[in-house]
Structure formats: structure tokens, C-alpha cells
PDB file of N, CA and C in Angstrom:
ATOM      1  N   UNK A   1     -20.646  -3.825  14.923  1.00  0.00           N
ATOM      2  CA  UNK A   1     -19.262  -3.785  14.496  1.00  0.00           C
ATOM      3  C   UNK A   1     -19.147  -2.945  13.228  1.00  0.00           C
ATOM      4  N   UNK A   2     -18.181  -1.695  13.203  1.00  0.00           N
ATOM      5  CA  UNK A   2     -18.420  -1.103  12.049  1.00  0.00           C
ATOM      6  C   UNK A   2     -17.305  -2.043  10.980  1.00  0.00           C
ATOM      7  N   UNK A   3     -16.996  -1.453  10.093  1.00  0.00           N
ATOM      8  CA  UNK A   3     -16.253  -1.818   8.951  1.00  0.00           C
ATOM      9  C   UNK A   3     -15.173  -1.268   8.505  1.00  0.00           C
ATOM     10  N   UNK A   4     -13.990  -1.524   9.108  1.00  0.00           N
ATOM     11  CA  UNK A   4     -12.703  -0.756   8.086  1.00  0.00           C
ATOM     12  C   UNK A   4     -12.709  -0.811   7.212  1.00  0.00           C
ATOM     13  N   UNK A   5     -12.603   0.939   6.856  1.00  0.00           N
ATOM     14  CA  UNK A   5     -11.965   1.361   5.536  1.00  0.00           C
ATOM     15  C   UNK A   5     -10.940   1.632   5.247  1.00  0.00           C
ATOM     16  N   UNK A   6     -11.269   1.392   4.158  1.00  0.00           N
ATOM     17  CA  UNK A   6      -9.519   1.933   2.953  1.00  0.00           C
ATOM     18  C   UNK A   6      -8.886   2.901   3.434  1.00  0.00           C
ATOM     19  N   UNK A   7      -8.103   3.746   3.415  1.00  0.00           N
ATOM     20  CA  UNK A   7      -6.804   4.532   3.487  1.00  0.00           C
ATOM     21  C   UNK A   7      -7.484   5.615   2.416  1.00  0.00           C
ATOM     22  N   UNK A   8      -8.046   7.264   2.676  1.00  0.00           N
ATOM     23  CA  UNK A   8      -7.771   7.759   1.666  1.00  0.00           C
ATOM     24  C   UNK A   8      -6.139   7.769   1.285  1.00  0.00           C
ATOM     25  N   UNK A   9      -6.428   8.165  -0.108  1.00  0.00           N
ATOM     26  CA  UNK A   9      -4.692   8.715  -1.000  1.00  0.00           C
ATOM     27  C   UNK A   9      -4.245   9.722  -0.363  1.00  0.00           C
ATOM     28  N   UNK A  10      -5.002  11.150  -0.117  1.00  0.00           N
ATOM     29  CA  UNK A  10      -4.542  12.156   0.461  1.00  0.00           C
ATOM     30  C   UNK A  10      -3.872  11.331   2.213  1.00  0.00           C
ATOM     31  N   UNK A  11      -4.270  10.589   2.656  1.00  0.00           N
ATOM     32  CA  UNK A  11      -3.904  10.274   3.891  1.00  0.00           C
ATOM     33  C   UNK A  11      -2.441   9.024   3.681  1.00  0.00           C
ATOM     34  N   UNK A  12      -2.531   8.436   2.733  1.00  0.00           N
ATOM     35  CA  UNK A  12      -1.062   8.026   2.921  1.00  0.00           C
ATOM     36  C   UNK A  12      -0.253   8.305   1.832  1.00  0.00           C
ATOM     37  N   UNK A  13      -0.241   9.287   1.214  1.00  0.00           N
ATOM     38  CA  UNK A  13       0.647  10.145   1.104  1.00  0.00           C
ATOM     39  C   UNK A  13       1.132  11.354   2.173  1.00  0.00           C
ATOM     40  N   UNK A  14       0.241  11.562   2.727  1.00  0.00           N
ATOM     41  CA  UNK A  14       0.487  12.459   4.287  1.00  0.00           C
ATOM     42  C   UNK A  14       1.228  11.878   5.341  1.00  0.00           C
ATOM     43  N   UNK A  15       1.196  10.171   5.203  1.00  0.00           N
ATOM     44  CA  UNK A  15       1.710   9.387   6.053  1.00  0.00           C
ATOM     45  C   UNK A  15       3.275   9.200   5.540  1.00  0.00           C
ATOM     46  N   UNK A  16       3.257   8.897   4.430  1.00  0.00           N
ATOM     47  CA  UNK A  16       4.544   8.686   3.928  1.00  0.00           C
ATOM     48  C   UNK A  16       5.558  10.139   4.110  1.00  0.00           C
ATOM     49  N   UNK A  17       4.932  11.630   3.985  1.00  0.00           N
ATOM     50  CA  UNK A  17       5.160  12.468   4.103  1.00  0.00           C
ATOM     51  C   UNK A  17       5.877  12.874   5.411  1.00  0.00           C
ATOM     52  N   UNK A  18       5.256  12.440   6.518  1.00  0.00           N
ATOM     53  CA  UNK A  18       5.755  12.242   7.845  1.00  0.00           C
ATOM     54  C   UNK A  18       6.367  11.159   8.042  1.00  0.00           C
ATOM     55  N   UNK A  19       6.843  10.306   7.067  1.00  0.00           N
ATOM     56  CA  UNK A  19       8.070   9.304   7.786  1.00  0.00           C
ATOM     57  C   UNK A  19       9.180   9.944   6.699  1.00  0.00           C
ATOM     58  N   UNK A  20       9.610  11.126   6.155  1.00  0.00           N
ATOM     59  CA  UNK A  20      10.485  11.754   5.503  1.00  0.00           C
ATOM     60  C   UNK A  20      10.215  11.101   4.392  1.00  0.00           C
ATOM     61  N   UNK A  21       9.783  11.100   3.394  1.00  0.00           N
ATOM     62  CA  UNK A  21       9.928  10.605   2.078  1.00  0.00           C
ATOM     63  C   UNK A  21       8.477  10.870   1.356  1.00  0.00           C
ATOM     64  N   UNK A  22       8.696  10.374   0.179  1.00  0.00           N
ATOM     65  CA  UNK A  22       7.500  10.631  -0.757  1.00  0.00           C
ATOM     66  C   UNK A  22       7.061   9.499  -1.435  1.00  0.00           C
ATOM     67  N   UNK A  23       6.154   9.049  -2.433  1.00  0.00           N
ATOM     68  CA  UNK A  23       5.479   8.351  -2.955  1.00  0.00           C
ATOM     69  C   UNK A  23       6.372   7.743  -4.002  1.00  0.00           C
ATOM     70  N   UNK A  24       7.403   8.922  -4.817  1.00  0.00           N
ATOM     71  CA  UNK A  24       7.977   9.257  -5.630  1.00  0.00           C
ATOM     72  C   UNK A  24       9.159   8.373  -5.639  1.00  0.00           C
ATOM     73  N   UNK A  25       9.630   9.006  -4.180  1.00  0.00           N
ATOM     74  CA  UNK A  25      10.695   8.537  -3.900  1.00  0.00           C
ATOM     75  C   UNK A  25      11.123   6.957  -3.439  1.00  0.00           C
ATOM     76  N   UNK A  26      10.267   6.063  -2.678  1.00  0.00           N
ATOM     77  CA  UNK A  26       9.747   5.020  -2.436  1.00  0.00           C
ATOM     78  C   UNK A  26       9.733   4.326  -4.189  1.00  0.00           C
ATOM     79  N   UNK A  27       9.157   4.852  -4.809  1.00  0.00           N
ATOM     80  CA  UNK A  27       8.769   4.189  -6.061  1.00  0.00           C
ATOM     81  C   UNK A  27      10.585   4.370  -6.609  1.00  0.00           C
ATOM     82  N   UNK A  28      11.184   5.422  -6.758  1.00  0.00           N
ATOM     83  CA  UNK A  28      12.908   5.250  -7.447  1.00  0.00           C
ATOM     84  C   UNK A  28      13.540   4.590  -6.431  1.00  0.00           C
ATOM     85  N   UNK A  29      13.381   4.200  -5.363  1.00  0.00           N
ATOM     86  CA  UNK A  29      14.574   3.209  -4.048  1.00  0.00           C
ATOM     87  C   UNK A  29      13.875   1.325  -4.596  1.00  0.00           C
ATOM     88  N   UNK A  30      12.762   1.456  -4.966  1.00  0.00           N
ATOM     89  CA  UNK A  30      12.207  -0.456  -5.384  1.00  0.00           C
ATOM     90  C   UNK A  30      12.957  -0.098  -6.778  1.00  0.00           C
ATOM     91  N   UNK A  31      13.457   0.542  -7.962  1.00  0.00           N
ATOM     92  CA  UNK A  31      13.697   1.071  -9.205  1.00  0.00           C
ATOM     93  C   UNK A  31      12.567   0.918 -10.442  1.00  0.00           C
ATOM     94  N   UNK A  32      11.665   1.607  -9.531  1.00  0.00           N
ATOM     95  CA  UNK A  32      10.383   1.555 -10.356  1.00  0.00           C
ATOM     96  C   UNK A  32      10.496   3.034 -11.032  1.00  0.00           C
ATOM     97  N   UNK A  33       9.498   3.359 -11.641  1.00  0.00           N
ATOM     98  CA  UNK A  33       9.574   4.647 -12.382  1.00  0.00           C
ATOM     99  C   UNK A  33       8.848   5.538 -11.155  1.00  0.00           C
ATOM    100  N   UNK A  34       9.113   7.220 -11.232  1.00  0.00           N
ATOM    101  CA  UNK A  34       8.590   7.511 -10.124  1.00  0.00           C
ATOM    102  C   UNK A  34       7.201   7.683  -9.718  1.00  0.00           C
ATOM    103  N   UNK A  35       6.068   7.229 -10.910  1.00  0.00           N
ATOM    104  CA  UNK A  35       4.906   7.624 -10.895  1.00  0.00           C
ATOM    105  C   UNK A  35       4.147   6.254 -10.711  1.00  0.00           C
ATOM    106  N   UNK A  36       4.883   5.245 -10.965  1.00  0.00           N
ATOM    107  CA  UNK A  36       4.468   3.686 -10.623  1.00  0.00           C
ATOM    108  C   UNK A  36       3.815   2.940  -9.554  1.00  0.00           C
ATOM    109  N   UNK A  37       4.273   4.208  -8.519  1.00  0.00           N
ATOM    110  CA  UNK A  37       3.450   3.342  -7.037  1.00  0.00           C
ATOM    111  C   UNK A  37       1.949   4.052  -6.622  1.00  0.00           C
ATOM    112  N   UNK A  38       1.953   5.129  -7.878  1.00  0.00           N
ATOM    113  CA  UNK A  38       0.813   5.560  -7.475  1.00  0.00           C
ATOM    114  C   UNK A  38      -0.548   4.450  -8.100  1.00  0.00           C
ATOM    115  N   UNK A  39      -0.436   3.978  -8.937  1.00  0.00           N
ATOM    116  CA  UNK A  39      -1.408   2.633  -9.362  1.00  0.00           C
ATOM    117  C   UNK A  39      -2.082   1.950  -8.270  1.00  0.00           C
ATOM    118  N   UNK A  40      -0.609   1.409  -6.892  1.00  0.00           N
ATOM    119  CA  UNK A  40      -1.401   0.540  -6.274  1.00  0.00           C
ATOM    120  C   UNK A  40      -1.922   1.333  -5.068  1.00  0.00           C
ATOM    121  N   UNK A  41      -2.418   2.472  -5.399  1.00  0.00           N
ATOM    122  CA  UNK A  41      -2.973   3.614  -4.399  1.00  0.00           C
ATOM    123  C   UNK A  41      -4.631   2.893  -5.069  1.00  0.00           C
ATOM    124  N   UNK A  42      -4.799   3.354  -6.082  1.00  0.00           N
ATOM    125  CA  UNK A  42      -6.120   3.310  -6.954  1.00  0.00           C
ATOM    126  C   UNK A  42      -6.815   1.902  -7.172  1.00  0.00           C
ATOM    127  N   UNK A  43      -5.811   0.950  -7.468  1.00  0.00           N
ATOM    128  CA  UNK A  43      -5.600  -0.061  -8.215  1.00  0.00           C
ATOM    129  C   UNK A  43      -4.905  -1.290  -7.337  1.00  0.00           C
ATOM    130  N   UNK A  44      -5.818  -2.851  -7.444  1.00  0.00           N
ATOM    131  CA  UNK A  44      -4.811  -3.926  -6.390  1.00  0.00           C
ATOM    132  C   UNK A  44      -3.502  -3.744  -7.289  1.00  0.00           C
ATOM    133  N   UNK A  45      -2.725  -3.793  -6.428  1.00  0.00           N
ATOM    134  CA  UNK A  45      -1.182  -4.454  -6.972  1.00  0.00           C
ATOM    135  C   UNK A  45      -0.450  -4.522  -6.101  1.00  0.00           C
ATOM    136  N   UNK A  46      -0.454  -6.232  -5.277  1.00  0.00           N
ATOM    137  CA  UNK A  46       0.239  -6.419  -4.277  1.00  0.00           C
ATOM    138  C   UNK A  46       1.694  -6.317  -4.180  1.00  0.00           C
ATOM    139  N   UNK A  47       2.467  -5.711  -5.054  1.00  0.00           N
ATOM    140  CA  UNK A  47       3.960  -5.610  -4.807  1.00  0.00           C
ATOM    141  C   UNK A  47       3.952  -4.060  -4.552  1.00  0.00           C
ATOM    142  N   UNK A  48       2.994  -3.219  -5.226  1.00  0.00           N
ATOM    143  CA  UNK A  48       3.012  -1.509  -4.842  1.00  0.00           C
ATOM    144  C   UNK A  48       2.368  -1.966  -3.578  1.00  0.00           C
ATOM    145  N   UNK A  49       1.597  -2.151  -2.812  1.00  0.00           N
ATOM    146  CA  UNK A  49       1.085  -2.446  -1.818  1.00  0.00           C
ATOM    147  C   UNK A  49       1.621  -2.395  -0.576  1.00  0.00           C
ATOM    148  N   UNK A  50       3.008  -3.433  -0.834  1.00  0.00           N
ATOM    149  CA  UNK A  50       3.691  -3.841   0.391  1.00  0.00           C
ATOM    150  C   UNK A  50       4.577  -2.416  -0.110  1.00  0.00           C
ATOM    151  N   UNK A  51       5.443  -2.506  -1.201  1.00  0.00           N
ATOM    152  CA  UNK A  51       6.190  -0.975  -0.650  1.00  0.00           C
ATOM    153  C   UNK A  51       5.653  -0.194  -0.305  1.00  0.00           C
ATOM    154  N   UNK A  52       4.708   0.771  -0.101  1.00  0.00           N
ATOM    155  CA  UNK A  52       4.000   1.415   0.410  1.00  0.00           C
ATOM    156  C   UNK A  52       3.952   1.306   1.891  1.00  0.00           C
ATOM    157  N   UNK A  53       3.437  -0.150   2.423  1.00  0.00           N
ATOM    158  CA  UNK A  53       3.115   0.106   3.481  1.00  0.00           C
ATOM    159  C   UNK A  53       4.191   0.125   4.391  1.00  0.00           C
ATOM    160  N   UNK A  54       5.713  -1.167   3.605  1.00  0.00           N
ATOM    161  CA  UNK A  54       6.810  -1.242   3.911  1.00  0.00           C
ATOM    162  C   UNK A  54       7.634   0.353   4.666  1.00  0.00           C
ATOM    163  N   UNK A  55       7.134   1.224   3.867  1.00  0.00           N
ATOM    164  CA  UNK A  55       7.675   2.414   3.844  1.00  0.00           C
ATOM    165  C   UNK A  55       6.998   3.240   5.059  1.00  0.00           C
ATOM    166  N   UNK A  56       5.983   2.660   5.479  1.00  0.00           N
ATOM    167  CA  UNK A  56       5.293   3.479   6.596  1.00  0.00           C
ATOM    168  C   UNK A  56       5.111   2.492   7.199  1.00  0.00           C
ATOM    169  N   UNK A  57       6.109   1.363   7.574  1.00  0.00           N
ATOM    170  CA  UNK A  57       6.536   0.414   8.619  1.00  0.00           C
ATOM    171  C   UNK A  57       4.813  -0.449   9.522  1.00  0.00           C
ATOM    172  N   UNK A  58       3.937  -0.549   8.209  1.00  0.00           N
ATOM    173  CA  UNK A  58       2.758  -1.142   8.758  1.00  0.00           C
ATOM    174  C   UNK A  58       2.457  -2.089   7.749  1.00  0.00           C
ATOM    175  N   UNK A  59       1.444  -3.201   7.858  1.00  0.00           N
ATOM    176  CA  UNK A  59       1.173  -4.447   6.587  1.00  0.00           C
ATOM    177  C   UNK A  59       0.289  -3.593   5.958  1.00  0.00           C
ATOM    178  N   UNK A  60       0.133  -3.996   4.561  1.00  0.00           N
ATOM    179  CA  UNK A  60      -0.603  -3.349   3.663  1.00  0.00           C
ATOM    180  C   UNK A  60      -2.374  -3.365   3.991  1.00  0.00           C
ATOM    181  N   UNK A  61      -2.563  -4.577   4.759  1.00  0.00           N
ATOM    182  CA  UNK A  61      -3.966  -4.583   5.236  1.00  0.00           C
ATOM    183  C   UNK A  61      -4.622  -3.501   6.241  1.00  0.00           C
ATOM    184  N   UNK A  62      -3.679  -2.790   6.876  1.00  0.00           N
ATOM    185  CA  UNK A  62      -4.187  -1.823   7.310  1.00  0.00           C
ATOM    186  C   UNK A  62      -4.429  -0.591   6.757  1.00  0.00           C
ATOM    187  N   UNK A  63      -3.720  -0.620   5.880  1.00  0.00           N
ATOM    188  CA  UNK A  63      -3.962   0.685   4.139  1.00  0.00           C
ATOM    189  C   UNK A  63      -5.294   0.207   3.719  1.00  0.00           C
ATOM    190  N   UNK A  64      -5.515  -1.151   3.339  1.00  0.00           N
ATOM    191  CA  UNK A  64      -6.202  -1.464   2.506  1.00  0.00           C
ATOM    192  C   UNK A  64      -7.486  -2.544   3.077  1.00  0.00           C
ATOM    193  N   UNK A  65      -7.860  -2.621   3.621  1.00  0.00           N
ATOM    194  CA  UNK A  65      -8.970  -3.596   4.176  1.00  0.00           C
ATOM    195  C   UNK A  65      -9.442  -4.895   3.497  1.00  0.00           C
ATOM    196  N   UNK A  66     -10.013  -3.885   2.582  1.00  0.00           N
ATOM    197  CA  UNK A  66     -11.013  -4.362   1.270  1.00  0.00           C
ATOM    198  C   UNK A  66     -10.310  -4.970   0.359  1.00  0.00           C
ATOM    199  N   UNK A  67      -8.639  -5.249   0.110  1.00  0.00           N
ATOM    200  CA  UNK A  67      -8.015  -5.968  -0.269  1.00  0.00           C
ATOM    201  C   UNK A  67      -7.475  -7.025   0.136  1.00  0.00           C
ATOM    202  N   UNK A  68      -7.810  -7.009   1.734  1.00  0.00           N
ATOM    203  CA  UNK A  68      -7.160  -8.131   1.896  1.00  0.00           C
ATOM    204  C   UNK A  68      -7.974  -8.814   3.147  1.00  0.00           C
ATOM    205  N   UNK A  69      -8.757  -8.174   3.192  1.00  0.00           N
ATOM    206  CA  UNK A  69      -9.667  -9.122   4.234  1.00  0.00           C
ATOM    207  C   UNK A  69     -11.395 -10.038   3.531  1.00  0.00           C
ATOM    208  N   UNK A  70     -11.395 -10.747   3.159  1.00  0.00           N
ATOM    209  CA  UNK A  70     -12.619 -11.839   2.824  1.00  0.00           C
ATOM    210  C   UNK A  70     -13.758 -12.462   3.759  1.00  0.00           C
ATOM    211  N   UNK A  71     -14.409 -12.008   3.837  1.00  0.00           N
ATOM    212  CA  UNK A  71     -15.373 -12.347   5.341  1.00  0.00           C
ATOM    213  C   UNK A  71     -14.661 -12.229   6.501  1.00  0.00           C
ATOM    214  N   UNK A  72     -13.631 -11.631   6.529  1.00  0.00           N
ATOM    215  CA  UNK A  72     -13.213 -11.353   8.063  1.00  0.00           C
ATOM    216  C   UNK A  72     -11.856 -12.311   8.191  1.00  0.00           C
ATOM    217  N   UNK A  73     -11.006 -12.817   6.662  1.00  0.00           N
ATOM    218  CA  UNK A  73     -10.357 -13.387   7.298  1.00  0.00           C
ATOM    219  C   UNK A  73      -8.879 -12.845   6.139  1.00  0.00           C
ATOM    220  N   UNK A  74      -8.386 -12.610   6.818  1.00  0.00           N
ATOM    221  CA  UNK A  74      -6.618 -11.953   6.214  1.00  0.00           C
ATOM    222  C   UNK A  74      -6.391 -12.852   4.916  1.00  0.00           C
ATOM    223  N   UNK A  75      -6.097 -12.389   3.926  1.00  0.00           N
ATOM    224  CA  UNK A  75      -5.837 -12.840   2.423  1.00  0.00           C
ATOM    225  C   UNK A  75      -4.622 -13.048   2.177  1.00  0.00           C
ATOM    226  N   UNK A  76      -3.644 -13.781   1.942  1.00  0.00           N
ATOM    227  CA  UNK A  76      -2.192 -13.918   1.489  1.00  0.00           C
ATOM    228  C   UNK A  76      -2.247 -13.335   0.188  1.00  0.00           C
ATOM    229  N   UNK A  77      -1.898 -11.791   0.038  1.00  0.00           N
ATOM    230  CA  UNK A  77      -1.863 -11.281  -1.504  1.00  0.00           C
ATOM    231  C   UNK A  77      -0.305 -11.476  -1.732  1.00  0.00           C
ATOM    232  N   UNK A  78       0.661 -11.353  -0.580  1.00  0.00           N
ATOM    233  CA  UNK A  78       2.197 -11.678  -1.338  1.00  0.00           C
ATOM    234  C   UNK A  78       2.579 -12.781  -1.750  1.00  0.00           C
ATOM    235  N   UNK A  79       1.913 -13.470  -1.995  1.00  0.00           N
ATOM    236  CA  UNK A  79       2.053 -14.823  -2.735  1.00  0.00           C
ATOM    237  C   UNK A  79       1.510 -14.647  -3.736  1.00  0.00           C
ATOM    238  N   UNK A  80       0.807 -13.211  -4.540  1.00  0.00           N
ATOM    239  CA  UNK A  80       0.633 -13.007  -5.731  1.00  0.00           C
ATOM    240  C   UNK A  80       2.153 -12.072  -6.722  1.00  0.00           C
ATOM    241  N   UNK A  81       2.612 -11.762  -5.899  1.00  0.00           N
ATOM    242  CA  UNK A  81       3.592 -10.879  -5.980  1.00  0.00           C
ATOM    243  C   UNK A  81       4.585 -11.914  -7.371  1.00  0.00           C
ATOM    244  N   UNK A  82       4.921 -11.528  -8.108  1.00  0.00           N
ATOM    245  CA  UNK A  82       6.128 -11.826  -8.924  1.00  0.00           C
ATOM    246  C   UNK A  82       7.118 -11.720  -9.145  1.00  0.00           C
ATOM    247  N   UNK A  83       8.332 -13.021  -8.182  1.00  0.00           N
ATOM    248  CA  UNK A  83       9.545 -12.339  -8.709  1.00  0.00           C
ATOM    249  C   UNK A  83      10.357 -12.248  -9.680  1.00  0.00           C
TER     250      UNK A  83
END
């Protein structure tokens, strides 16, 4: 069984790119600053996370593996989220 990986950056920004929009732009529609969602590219941060994936209409665990899977079993990170 191999191992899913992460999402390069160049690849979902390419993704977001093909659903009409940008990284940028995604980040000013939540009213974040426009350089803000790039963090949870690099960096956990389950609220950049879900917009992101929100925006390319998939759960963030498929961006991210290694964030949200623990021996093989799906992690509730939006219950870290702060509203």
C-alpha cells in the first residue's frame, strides 16, 4: 500500500487556477488579507485549509494527508477552527 501525499503548492494553486480564481482571491472573499491563505499551504491551519479546499469543492484531507490522517484514521481538524 503506498502512502498519500501532500498536494504540491505549485499543484493547488494550478487547481484553484482552473476553477477560475486565485489563492489571492479566495483569501479577500473569507476577508482575510490577500497573502493569508498562503500560510496554510506551508503551515497546519485548519480554517486556511478548508477555504482552500472549499474553493476547489474537495475536503482538505485530500490536499493534505499528513494533516489529517493518524494511523489511517481521518482527524476532525474543524473542530480546531475558531469562531
Amino acid at each position: 500500500m503506498t502512502k498519500a501525499r501532500d498536494w504540491d503548492s505549485i499543484d493547488i494553486i494550478a487547481g484553484l487556477r482552473k476553477k477560475g480564481t486565485t489563492l489571492a482571491a479566495v483569501s479577500r472573499e473569507a476577508g482575510l488579507k490577500s497573502d493569508s491563505l498562503y500560510n496554510a499551504i506551508f503551515r497546519p491551519w485548519p480554517k486556511g485549509e478548508f477555504l482552500i479546499a472549499d474553493a476547489l469543492g474537495i475536503h482538505p484531507s485530500v490536499i493534505w494527508p499528513s494533516r489529517y490522517f493518524k494511523r489511517g484514521v481521518l482527524v476532525d481538524r474543524k473542530a480546531r477552527i475558531r469562531k
